[in-house]
Protein backbone atom coordinates (compact mmCIF):
# COMPACT_ATOMS: atom_id res chain seq x y z
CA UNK A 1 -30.89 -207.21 41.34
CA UNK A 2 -30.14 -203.61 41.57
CA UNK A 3 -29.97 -201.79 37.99
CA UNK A 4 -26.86 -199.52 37.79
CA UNK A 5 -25.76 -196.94 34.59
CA UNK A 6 -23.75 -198.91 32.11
CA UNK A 7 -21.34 -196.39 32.39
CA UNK A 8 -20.21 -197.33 35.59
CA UNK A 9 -18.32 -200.26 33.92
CA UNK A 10 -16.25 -198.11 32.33
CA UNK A 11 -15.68 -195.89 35.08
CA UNK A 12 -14.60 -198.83 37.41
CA UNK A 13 -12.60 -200.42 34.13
CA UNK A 14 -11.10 -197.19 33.46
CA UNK A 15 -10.14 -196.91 37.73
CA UNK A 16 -9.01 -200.20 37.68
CA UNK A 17 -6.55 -200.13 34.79
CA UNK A 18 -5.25 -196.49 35.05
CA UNK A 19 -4.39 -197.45 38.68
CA UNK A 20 -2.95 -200.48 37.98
CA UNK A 21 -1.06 -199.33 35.15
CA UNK A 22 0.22 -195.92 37.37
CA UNK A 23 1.19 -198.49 40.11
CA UNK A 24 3.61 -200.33 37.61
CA UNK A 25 4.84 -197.49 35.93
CA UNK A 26 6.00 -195.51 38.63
CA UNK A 27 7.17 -199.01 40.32
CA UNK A 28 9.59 -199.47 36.54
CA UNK A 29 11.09 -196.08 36.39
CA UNK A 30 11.64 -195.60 40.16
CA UNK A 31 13.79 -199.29 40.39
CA UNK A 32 15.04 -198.39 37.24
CA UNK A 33 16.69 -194.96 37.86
CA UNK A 34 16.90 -195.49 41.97
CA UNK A 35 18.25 -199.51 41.57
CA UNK A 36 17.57 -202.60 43.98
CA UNK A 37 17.01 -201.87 47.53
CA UNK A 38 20.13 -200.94 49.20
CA UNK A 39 22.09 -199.77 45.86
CA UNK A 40 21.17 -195.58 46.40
CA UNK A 41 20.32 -193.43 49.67
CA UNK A 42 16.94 -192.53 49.81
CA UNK A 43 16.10 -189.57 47.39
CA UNK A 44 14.30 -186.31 49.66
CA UNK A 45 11.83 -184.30 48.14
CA UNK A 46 10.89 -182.88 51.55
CA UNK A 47 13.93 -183.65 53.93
CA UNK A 48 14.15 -186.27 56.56
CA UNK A 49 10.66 -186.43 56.15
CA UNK A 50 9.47 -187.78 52.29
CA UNK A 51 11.06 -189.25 49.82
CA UNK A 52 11.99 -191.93 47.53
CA UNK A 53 13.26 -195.36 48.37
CA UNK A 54 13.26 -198.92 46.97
CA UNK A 55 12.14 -201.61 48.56
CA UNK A 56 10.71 -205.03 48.74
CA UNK A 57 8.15 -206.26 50.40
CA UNK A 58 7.87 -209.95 51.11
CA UNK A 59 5.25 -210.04 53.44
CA UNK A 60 1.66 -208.61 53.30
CA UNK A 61 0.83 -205.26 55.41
CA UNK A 62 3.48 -203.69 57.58
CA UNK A 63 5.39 -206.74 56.35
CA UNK A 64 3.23 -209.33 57.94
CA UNK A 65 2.80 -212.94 56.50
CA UNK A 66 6.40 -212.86 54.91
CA UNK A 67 6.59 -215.44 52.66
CA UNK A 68 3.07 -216.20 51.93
CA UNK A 69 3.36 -214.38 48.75
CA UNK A 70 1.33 -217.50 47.11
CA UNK A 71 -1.54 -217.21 49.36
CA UNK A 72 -1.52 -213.15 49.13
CA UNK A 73 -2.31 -213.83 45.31
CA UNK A 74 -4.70 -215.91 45.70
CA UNK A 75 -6.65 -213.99 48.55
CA UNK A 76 -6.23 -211.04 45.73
CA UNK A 77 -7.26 -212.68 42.75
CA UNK A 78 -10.17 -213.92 44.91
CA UNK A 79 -11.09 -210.15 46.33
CA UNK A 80 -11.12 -208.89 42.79
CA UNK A 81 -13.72 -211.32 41.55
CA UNK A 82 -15.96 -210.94 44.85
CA UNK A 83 -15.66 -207.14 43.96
CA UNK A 84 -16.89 -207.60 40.37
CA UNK A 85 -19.71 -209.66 41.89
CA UNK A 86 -20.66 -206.99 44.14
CA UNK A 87 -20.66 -204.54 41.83
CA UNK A 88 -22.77 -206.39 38.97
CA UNK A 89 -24.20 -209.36 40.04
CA UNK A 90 -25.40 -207.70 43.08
CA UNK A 91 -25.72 -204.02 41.78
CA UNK A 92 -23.13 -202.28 44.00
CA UNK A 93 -22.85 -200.24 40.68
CA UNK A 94 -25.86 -198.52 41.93
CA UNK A 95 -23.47 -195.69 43.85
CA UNK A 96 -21.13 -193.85 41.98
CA UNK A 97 -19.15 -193.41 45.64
CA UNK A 98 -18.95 -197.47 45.45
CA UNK A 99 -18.03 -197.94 41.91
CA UNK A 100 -15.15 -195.15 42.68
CA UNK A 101 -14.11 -196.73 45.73
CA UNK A 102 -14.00 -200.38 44.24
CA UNK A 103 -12.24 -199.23 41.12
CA UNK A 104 -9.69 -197.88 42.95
CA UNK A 105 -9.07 -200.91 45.09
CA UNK A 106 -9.25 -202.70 42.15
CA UNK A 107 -6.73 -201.16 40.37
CA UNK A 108 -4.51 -201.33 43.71
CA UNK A 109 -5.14 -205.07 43.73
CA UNK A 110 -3.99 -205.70 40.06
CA UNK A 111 -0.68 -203.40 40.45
CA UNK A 112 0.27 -205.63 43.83
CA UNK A 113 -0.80 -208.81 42.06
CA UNK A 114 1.45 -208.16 38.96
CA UNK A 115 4.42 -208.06 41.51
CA UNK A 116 3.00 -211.69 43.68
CA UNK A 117 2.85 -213.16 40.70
CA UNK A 118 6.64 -212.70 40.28
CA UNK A 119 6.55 -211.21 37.04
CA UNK A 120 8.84 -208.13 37.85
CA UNK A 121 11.62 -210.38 39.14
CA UNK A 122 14.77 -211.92 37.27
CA UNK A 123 17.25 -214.18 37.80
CA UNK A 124 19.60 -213.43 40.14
CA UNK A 125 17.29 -211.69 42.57
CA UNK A 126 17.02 -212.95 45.82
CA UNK A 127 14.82 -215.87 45.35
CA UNK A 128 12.50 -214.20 48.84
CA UNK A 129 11.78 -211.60 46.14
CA UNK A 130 10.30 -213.62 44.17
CA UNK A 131 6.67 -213.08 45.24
CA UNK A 132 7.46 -210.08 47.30
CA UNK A 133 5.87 -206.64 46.13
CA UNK A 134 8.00 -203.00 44.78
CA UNK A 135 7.70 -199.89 47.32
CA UNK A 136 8.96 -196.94 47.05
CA UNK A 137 7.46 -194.33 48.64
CA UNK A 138 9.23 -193.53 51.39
CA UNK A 139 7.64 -191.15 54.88
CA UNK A 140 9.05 -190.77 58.29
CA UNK A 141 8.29 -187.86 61.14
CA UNK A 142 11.19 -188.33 63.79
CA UNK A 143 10.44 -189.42 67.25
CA UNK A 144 6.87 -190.46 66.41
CA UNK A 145 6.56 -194.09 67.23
CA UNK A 146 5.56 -196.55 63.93
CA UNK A 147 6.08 -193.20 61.67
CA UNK A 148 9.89 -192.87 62.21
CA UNK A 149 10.11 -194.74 59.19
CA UNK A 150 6.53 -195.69 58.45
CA UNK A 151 7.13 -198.52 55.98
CA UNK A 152 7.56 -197.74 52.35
CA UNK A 153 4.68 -198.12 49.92
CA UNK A 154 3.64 -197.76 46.48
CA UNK A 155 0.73 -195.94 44.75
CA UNK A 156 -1.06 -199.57 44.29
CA UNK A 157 -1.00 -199.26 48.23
CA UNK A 158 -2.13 -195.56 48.39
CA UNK A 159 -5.22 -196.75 46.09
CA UNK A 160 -5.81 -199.68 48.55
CA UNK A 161 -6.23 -197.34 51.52
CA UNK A 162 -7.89 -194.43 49.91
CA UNK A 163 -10.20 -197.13 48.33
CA UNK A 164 -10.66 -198.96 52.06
CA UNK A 165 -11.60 -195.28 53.72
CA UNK A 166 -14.63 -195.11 51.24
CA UNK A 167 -15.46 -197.98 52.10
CA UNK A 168 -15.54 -197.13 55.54
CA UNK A 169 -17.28 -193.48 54.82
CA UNK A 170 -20.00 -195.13 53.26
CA UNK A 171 -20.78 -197.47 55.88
CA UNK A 172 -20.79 -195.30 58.70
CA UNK A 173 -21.90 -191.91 57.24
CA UNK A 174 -23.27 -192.72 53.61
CA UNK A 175 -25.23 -195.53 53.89
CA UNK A 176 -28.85 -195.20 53.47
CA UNK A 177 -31.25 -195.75 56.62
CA UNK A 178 -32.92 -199.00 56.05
CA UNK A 179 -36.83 -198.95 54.46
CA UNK A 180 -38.75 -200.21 57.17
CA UNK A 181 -40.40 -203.55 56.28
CA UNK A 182 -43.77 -204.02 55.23
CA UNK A 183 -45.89 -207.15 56.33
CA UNK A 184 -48.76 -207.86 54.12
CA UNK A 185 -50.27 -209.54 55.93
CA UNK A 186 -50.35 -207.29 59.09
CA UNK A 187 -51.53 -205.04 56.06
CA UNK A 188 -54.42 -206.76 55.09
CA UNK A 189 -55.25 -207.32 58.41
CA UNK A 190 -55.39 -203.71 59.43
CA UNK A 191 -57.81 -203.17 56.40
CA UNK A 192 -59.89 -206.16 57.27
CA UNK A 193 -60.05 -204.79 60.99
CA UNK A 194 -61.39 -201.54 60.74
């Protein structure tokens, strides 16, 4: 087992929850002051091209899987514990660049989970919401195929990716070169040869 600085449980704990907790925050006051999706036009902050808009998402990405929302919490709440396992049962924790990019989609994880688990909805929501997940972010460039609108998303999403891409930079361009192996026997051998 790989040791690892005991602060980098704070540092993922701290990712984790500050992410979460921005994901639900932002996800509260947008529905709150925007409504349900469909009750406001979407809100520009650069026109025709970013903005704000609610909506639900009942499906996984892109919208795929709708109505799986039971299985996309469990697959979740089964990523996050295979991440803390990584990290320090099997000393992931070793790289700061890991510990950042798990914490991150750690905290991405938790925000979407809160919403799977149904515990944003209320009665008299359409029941399909039930387990479906709060976006709001809303990005389009006209006449560009898949980005005219790109689907909403929410900062637990944004964490997800930017976490994922970390990922991916460390196993293409950060990961060490392997330490060649060392027989001992071939070792000894050499030593007994000469």
């Amino acid at each position: 087992m790989t040791s690892y600085p005991r602060s980098r449980i704070v540092l993922f704990l701290v990712l984790a929850i500050l992410g979460a907790a921005a994901d639900l925050w932002t996800k509260a006051v947008i529905f709150s002051e925007r409504g349900l999706p469909g009750m406001s036009p979407p809100y520009w902050l650069i026109d025709e091209i970013f903005g704000i808009q609610t909506a639900v998402n009942i499906g996984a990405v892109f919208g795929l899987g709708a109505g799986k929302g039971t299985f996309f919490a469990i697959f979740s709440i089964v990523a996050g514990i295979g991440i803390v396992v990584w990290l320090f049962k099997f000393g992931a924790a070793a790289s700061l660049w890991l510990t950042w990019a798990l914490g991150m989609i750690s905290g991405g994880i938790l925000g979407n989970l809160y919403d799977r688990l149904g515990m944003w909805w209320q009665a008299g929501y359409p029941v399909e919401w039930k387990s479906g997940v709060r976006d709001w972010i809303l990005f389009r460039i006209e006449g560009f195929p898949m980005l005219d609108p790109w689907p909403n998303f929410n900062i637990a999403d944004s964490l997800l990716v930017v976490g994922a891409g970390m990922l991916m930079i460390q196993s293409f361009w950060l990961a060490k070169e392997p330490e060649p192996a060392t027989d001992s026997y071939s070792n000894n051998n050499k030593d007994n040869d000469g």
